[in-house]
PDB file of N, CA and C in Angstrom:
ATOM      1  N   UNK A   1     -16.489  15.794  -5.396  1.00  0.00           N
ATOM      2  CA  UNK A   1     -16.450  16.383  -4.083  1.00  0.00           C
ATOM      3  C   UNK A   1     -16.810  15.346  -3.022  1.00  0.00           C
ATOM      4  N   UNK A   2     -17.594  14.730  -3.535  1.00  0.00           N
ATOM      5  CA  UNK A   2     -18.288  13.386  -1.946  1.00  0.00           C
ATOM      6  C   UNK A   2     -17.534  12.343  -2.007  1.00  0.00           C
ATOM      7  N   UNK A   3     -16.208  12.397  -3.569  1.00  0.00           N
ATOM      8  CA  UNK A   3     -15.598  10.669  -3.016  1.00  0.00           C
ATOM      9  C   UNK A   3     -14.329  11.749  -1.899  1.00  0.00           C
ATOM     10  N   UNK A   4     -13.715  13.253  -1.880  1.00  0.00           N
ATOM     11  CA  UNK A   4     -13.233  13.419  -0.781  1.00  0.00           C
ATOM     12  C   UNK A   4     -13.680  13.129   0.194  1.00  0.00           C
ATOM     13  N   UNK A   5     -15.134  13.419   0.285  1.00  0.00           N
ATOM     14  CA  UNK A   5     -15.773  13.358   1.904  1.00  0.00           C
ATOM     15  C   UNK A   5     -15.268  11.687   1.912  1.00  0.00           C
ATOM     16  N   UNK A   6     -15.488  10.800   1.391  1.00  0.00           N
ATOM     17  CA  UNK A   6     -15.995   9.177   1.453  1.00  0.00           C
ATOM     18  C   UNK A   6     -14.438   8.641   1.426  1.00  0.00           C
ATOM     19  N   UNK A   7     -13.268   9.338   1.325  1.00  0.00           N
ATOM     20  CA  UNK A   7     -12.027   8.535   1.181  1.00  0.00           C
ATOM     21  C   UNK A   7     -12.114   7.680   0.049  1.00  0.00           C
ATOM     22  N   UNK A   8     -12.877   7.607  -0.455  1.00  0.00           N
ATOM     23  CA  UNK A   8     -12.512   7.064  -1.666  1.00  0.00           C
ATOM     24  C   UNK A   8     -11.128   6.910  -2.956  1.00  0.00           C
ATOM     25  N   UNK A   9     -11.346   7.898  -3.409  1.00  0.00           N
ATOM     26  CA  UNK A   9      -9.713   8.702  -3.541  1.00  0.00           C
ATOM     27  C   UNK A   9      -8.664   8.071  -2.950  1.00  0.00           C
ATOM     28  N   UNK A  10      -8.572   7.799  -1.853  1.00  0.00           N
ATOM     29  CA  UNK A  10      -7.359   7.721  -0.918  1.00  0.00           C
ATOM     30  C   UNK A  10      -7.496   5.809  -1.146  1.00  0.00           C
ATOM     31  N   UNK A  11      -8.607   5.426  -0.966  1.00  0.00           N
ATOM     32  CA  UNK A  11      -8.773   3.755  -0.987  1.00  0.00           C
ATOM     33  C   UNK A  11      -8.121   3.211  -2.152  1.00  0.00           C
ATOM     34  N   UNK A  12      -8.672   4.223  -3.233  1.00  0.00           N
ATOM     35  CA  UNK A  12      -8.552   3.653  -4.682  1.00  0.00           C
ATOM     36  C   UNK A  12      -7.020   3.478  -4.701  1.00  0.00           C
ATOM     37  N   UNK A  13      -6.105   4.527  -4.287  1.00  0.00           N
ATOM     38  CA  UNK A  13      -4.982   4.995  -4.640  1.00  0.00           C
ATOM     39  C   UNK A  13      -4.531   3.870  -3.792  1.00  0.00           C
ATOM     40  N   UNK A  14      -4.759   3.263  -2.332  1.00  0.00           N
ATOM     41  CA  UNK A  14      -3.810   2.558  -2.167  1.00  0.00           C
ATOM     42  C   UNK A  14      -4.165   1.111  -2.193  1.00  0.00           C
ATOM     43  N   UNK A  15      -5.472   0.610  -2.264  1.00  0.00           N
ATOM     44  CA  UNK A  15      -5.997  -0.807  -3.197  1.00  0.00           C
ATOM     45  C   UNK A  15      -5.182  -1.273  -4.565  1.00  0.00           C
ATOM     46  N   UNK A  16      -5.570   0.417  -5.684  1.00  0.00           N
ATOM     47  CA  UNK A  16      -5.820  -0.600  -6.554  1.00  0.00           C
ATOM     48  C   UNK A  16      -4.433  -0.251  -7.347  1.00  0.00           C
ATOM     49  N   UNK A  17      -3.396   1.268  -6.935  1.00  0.00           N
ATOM     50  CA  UNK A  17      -2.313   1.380  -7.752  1.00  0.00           C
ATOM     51  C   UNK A  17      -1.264   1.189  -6.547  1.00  0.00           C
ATOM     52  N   UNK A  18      -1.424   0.410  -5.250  1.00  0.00           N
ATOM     53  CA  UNK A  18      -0.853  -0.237  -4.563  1.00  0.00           C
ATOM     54  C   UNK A  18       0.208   0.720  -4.098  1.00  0.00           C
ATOM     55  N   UNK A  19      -0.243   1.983  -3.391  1.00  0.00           N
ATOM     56  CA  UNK A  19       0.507   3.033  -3.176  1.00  0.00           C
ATOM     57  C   UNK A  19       0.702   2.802  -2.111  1.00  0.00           C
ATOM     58  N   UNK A  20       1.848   2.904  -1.312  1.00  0.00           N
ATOM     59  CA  UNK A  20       2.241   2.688   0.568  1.00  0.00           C
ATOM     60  C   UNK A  20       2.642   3.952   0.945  1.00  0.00           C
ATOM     61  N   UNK A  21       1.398   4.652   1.804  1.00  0.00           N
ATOM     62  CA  UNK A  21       1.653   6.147   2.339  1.00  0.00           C
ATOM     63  C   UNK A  21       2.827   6.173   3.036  1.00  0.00           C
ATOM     64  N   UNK A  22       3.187   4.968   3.652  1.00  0.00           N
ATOM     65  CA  UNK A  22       4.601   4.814   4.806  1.00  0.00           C
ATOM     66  C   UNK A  22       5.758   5.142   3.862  1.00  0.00           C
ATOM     67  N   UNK A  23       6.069   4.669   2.304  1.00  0.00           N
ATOM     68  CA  UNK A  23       7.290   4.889   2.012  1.00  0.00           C
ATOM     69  C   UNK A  23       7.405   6.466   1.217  1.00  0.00           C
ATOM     70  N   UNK A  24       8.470   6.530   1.522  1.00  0.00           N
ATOM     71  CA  UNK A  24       8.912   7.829   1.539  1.00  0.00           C
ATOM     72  C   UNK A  24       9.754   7.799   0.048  1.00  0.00           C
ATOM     73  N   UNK A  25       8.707   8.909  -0.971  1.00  0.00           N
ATOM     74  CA  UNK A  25      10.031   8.814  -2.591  1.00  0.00           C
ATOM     75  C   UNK A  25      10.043   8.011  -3.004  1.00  0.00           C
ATOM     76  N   UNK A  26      10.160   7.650  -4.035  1.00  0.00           N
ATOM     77  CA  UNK A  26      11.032   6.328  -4.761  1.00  0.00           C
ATOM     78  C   UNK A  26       9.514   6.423  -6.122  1.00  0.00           C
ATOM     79  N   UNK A  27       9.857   5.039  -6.255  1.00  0.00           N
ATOM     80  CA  UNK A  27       8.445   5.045  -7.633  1.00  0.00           C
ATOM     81  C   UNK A  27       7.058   4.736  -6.617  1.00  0.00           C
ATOM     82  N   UNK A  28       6.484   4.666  -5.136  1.00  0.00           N
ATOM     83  CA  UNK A  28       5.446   4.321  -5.163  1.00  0.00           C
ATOM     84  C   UNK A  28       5.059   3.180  -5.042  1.00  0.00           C
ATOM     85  N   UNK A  29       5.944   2.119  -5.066  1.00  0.00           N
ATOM     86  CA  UNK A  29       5.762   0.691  -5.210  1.00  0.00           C
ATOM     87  C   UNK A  29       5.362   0.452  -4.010  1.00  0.00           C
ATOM     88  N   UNK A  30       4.690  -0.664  -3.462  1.00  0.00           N
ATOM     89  CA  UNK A  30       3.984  -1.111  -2.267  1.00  0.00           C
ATOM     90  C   UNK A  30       5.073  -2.124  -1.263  1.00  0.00           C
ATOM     91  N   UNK A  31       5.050  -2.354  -0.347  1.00  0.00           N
ATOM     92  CA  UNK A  31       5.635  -3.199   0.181  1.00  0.00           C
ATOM     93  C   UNK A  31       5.773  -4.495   0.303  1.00  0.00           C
ATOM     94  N   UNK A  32       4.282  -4.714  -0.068  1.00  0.00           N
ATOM     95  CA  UNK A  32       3.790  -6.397  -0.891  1.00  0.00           C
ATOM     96  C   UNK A  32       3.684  -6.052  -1.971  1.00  0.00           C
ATOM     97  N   UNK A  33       4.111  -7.359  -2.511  1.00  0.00           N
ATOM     98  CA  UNK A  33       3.939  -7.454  -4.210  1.00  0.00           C
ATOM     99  C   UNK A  33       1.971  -7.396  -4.084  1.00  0.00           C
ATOM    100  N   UNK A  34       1.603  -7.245  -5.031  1.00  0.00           N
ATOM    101  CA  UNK A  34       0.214  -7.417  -5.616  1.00  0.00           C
ATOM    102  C   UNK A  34      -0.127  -8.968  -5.888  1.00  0.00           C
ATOM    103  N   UNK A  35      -0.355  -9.971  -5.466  1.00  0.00           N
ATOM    104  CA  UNK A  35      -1.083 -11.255  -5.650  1.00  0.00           C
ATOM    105  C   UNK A  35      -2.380 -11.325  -6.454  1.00  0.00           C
ATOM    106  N   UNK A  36      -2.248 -11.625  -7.797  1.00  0.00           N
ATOM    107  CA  UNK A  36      -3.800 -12.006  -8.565  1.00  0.00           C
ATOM    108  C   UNK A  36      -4.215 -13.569  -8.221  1.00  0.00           C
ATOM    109  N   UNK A  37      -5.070 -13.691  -7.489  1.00  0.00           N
ATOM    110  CA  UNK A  37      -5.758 -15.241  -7.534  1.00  0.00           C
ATOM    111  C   UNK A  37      -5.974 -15.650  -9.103  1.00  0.00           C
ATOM    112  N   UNK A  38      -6.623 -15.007  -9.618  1.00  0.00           N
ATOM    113  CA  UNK A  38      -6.812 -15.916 -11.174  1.00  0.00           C
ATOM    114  C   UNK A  38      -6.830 -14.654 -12.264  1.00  0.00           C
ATOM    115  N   UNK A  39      -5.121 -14.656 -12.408  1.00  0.00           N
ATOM    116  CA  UNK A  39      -5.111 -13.394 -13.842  1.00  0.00           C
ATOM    117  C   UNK A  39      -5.814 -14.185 -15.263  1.00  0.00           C
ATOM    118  N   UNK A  40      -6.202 -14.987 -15.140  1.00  0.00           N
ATOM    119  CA  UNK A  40      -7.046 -15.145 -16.552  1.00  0.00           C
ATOM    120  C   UNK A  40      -8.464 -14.902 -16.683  1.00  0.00           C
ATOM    121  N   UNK A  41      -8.910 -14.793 -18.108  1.00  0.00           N
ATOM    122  CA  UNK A  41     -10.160 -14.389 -18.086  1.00  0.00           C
ATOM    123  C   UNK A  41     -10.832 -16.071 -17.922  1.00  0.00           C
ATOM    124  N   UNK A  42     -12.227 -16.184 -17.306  1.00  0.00           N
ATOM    125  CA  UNK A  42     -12.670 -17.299 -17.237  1.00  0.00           C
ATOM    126  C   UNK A  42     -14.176 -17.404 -17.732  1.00  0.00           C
ATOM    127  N   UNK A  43     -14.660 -16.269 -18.182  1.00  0.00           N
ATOM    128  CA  UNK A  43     -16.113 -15.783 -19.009  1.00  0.00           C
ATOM    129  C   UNK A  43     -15.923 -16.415 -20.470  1.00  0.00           C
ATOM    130  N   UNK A  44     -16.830 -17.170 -20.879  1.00  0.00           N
ATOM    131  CA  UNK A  44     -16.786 -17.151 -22.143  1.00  0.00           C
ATOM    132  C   UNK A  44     -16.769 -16.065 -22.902  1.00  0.00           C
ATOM    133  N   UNK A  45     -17.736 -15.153 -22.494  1.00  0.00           N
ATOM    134  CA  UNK A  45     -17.455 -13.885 -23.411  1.00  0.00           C
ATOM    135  C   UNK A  45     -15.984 -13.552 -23.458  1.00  0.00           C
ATOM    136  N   UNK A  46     -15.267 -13.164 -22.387  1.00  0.00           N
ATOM    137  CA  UNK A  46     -14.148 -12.674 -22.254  1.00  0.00           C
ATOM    138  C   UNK A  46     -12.982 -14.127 -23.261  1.00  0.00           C
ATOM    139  N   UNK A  47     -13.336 -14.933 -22.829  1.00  0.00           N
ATOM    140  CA  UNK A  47     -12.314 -16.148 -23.384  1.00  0.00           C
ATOM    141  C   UNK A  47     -12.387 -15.748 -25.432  1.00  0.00           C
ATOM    142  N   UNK A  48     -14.226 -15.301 -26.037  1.00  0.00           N
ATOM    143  CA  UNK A  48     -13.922 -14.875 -27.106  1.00  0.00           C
ATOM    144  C   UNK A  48     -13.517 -13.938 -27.334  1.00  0.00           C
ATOM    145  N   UNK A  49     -13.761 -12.849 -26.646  1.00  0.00           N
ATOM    146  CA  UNK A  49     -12.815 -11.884 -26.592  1.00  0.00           C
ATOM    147  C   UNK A  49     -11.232 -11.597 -26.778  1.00  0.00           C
ATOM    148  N   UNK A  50     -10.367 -12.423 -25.943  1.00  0.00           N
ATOM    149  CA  UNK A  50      -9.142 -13.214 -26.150  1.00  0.00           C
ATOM    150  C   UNK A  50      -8.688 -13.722 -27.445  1.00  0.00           C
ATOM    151  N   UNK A  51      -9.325 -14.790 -27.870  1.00  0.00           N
ATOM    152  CA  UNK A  51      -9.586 -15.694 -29.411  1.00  0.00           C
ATOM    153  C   UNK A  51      -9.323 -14.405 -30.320  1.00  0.00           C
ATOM    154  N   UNK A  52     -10.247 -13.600 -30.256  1.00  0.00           N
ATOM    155  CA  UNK A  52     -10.644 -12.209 -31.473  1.00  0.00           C
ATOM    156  C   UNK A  52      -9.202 -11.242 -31.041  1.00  0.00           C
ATOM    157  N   UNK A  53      -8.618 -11.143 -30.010  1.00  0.00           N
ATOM    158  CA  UNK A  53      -7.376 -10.330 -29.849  1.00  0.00           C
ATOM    159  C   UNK A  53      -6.414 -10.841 -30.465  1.00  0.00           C
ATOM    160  N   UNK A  54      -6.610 -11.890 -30.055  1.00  0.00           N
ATOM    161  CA  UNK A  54      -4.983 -12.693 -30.308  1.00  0.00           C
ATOM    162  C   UNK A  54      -5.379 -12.956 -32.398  1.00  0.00           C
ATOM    163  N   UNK A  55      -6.160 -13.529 -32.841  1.00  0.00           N
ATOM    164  CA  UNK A  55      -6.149 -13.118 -34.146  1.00  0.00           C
ATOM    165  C   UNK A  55      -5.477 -12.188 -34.351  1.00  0.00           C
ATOM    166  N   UNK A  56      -6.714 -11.029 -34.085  1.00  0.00           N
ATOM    167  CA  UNK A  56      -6.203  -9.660 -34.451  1.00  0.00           C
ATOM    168  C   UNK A  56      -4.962  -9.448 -34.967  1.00  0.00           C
ATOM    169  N   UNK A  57      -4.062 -10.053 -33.833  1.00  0.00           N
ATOM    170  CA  UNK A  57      -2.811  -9.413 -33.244  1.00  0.00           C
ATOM    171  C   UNK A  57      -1.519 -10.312 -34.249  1.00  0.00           C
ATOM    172  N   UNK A  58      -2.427 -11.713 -34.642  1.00  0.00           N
ATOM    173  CA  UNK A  58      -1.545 -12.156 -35.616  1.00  0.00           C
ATOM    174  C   UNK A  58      -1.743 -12.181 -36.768  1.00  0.00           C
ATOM    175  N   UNK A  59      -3.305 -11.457 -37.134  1.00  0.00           N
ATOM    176  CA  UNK A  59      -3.246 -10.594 -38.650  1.00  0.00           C
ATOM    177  C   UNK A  59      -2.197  -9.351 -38.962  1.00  0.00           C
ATOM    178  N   UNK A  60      -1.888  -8.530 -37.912  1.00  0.00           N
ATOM    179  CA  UNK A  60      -1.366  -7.464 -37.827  1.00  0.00           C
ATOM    180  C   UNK A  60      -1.909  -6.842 -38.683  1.00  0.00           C
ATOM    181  N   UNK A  61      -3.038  -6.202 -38.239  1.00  0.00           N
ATOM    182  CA  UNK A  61      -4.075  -4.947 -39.058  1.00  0.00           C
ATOM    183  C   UNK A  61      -3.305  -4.126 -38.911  1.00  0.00           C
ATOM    184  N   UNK A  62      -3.448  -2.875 -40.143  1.00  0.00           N
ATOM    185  CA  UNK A  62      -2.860  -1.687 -40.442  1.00  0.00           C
ATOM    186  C   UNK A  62      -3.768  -0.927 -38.937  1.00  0.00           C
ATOM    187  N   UNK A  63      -3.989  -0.949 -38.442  1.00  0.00           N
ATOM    188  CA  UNK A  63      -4.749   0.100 -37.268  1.00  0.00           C
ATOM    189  C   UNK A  63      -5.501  -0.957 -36.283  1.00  0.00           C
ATOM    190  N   UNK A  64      -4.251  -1.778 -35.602  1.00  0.00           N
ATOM    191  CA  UNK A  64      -3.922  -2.463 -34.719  1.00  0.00           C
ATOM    192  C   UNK A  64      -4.198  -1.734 -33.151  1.00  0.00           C
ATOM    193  N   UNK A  65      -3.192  -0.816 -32.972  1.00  0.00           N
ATOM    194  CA  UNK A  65      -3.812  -0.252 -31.751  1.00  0.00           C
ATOM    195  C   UNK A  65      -5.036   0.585 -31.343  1.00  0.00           C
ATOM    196  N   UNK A  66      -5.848   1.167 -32.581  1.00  0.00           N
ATOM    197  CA  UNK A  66      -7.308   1.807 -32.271  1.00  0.00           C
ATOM    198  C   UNK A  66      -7.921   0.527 -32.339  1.00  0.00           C
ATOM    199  N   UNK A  67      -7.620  -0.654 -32.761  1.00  0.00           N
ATOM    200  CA  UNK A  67      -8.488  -1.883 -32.723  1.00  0.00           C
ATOM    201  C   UNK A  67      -8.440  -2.766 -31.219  1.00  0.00           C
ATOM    202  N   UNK A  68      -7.196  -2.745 -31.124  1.00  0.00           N
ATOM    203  CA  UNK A  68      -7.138  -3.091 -29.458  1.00  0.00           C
ATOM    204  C   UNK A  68      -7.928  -1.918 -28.426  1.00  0.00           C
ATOM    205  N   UNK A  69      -7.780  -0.947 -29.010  1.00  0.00           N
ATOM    206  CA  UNK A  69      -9.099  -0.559 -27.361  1.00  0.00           C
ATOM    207  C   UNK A  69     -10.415  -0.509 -27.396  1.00  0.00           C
ATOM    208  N   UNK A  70     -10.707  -1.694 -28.703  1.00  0.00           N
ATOM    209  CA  UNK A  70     -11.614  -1.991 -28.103  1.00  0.00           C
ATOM    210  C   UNK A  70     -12.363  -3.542 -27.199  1.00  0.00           C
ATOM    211  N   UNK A  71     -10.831  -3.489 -26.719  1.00  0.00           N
ATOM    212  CA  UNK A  71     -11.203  -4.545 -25.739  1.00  0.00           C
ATOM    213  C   UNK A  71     -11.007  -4.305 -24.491  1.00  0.00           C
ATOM    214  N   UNK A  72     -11.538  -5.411 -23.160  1.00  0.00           N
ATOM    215  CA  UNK A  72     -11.876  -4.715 -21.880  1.00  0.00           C
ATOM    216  C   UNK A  72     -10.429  -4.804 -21.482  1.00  0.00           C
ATOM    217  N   UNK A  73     -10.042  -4.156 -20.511  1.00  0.00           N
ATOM    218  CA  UNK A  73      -8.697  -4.128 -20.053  1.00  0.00           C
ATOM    219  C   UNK A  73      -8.060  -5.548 -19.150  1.00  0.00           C
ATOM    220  N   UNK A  74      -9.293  -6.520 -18.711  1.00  0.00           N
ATOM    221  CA  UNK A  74      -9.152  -8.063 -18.206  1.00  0.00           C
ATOM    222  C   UNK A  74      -8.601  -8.602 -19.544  1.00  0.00           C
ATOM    223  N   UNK A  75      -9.194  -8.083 -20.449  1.00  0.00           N
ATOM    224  CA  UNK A  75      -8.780  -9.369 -21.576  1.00  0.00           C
ATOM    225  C   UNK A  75      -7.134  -9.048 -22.107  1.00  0.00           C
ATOM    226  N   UNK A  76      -7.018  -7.718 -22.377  1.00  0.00           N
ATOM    227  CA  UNK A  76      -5.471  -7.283 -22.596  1.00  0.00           C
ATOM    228  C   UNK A  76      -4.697  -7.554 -22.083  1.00  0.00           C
ATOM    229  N   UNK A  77      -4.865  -7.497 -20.612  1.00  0.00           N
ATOM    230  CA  UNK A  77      -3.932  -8.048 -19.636  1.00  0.00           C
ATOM    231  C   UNK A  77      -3.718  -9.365 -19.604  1.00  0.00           C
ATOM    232  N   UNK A  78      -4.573 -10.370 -19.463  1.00  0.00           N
ATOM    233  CA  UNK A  78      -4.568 -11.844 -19.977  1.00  0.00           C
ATOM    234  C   UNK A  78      -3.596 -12.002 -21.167  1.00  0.00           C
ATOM    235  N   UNK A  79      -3.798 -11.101 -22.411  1.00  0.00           N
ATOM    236  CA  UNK A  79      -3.191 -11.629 -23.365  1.00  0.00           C
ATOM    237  C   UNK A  79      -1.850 -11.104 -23.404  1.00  0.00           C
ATOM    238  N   UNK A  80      -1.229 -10.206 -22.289  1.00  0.00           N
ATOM    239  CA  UNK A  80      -0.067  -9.780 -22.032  1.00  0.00           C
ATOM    240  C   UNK A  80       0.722 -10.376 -21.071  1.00  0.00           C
ATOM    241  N   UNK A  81      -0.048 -11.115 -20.127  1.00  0.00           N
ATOM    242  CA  UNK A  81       0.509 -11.708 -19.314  1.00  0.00           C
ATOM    243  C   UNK A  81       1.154 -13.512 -20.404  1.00  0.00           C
ATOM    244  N   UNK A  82       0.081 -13.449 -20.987  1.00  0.00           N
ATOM    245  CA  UNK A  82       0.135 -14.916 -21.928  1.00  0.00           C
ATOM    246  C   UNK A  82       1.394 -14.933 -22.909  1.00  0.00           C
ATOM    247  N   UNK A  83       1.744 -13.597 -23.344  1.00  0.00           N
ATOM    248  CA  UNK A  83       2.969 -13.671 -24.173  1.00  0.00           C
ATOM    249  C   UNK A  83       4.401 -12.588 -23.725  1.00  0.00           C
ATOM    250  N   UNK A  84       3.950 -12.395 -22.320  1.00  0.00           N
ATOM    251  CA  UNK A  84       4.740 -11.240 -21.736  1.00  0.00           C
ATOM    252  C   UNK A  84       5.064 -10.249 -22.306  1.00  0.00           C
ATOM    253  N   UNK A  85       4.193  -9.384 -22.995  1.00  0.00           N
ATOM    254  CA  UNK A  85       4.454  -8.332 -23.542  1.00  0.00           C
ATOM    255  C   UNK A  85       4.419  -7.362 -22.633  1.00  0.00           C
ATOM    256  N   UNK A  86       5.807  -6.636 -22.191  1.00  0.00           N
ATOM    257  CA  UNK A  86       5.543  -5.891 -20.982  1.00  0.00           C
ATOM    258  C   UNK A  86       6.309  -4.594 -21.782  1.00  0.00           C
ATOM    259  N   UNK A  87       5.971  -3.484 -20.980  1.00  0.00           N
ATOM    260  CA  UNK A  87       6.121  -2.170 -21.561  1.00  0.00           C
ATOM    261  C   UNK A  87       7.835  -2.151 -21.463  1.00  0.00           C
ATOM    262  N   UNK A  88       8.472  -1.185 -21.689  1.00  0.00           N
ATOM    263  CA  UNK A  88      10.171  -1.341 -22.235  1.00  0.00           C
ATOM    264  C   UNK A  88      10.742  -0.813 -20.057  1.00  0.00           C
ATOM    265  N   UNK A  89      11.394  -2.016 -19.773  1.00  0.00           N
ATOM    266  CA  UNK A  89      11.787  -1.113 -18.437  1.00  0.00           C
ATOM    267  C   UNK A  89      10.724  -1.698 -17.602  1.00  0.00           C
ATOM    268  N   UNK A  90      10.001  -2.284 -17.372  1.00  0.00           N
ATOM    269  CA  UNK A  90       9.009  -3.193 -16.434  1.00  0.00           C
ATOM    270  C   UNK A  90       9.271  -4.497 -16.663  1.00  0.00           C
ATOM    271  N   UNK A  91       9.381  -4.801 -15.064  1.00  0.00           N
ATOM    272  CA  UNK A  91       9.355  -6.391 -15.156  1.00  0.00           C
ATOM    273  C   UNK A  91       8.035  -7.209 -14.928  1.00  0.00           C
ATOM    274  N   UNK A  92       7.005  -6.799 -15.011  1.00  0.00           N
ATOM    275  CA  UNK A  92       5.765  -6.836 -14.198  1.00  0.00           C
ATOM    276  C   UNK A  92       4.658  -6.283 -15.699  1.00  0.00           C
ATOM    277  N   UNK A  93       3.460  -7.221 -15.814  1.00  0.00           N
ATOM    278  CA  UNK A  93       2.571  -6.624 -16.545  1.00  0.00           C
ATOM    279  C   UNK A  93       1.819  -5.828 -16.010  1.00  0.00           C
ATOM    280  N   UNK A  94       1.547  -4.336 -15.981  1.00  0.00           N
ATOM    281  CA  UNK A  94       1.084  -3.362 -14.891  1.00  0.00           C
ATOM    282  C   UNK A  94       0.304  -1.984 -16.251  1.00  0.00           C
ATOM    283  N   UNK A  95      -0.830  -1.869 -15.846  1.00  0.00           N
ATOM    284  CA  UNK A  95      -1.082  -0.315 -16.911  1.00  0.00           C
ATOM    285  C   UNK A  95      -2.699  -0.590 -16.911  1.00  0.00           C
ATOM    286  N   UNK A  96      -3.011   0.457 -17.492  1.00  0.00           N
ATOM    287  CA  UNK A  96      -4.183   0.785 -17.708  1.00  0.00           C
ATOM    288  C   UNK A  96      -4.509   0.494 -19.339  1.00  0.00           C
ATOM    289  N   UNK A  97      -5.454   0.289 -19.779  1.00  0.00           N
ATOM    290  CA  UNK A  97      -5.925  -0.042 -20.879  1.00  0.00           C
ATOM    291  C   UNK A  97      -5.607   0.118 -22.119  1.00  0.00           C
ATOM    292  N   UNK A  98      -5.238   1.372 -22.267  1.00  0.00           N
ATOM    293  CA  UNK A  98      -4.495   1.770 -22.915  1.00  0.00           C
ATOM    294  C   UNK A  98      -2.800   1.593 -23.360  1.00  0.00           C
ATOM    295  N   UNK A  99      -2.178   1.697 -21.954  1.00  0.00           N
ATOM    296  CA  UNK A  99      -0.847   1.042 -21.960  1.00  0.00           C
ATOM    297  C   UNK A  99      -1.018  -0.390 -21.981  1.00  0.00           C
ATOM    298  N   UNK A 100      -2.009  -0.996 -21.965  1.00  0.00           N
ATOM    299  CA  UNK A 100      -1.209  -2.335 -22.114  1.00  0.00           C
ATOM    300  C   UNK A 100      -1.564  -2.466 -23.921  1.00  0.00           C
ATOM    301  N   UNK A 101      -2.678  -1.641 -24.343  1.00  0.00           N
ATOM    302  CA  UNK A 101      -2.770  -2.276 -25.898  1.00  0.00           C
ATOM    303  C   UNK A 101      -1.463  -1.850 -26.652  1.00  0.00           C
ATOM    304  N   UNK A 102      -0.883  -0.313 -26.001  1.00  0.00           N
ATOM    305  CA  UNK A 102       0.344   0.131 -26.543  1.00  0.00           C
ATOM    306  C   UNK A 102       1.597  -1.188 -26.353  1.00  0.00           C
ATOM    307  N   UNK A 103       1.961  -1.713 -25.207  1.00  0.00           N
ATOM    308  CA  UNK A 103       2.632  -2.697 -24.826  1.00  0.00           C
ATOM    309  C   UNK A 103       2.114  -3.667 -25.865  1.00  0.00           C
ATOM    310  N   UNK A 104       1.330  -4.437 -26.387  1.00  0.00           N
ATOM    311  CA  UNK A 104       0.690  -5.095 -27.371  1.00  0.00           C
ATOM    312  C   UNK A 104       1.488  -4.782 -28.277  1.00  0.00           C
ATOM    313  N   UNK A 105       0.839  -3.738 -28.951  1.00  0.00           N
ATOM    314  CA  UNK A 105       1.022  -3.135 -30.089  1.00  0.00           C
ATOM    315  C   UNK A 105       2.551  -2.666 -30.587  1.00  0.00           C
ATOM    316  N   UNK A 106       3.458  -2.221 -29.293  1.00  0.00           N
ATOM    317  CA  UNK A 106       5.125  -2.521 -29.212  1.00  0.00           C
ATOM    318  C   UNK A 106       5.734  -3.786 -29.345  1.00  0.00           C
ATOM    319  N   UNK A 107       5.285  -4.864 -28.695  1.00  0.00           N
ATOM    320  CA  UNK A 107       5.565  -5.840 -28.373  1.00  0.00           C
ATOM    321  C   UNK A 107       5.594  -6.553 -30.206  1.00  0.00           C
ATOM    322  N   UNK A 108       4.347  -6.356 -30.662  1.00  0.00           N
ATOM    323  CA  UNK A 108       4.139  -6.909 -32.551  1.00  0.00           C
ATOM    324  C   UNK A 108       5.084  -6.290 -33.298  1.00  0.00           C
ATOM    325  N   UNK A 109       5.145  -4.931 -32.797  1.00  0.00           N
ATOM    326  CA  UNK A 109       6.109  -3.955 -33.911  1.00  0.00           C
ATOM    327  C   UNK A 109       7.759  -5.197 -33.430  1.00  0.00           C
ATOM    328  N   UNK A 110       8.107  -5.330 -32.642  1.00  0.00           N
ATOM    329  CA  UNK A 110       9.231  -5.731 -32.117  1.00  0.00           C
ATOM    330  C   UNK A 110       9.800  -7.136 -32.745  1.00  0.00           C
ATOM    331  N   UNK A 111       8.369  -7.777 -32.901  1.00  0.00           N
ATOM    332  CA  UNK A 111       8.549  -9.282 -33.875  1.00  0.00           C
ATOM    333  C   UNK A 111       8.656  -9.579 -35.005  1.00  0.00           C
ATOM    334  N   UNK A 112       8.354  -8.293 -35.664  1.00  0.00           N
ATOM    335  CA  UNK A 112       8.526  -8.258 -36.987  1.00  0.00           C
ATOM    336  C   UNK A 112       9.942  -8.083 -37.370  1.00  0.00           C
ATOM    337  N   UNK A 113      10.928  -8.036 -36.881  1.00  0.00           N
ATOM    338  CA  UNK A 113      11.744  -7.538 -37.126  1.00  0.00           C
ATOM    339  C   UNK A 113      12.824  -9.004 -36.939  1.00  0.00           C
TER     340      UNK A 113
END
């Protein structure tokens, strides 16, 4: 109820999923692209974090995608941006934590082949 009072809601929506109240229909897309200064992780923690994904990801564990969430969504994205694993129909690495381990986890099913 208080992030209505606080606009919050409304900030989040057009910060961080880059919503432009001006356009009218379509998918929502913003009028500027989104600019990341530094899409990589630069924490050591996070950098082992990375190391332990990307293993992971080239052991190909039988339960691969409940194993990917458990990483932070900086590090997924790093390692999606690193091998462009982008969801089917996006040109852009874009999702929430979940979609990107799925994008991951599509992306491995796809190489095996």
């Amino acid at each position: 109820m208080h992030a209505l009072d606080l606009n919050l809601i409304q900030n989040h929506l057009w910060l961080n999923f880059q919503i432009d109240p001006d356009t009218k229909g379509g998918d929502g897309t913003a009028s500027e692209p989104l600019v990341l200064k530094n899409p990589l992780v630069s924490w050591k923690i996070d950098i082992k974090a990375l190391n332990k994904c990307q293993k992971l990801v080239q052991e190909n564990h039988p339960k691969l995608l409940p194993r990917l969430l458990d990483f932070k969504r900086k590090v997924l994205y790093t390692f999606c941006m690193q091998y462009d694993a982008k969801g089917p129909g996006y040109t852009k690495v874009v999702g929430t934590r979940w979609v990107l381990a799925r994008n991951i986890y599509h992306w491995v099913c796809l190489l095996e082949f």
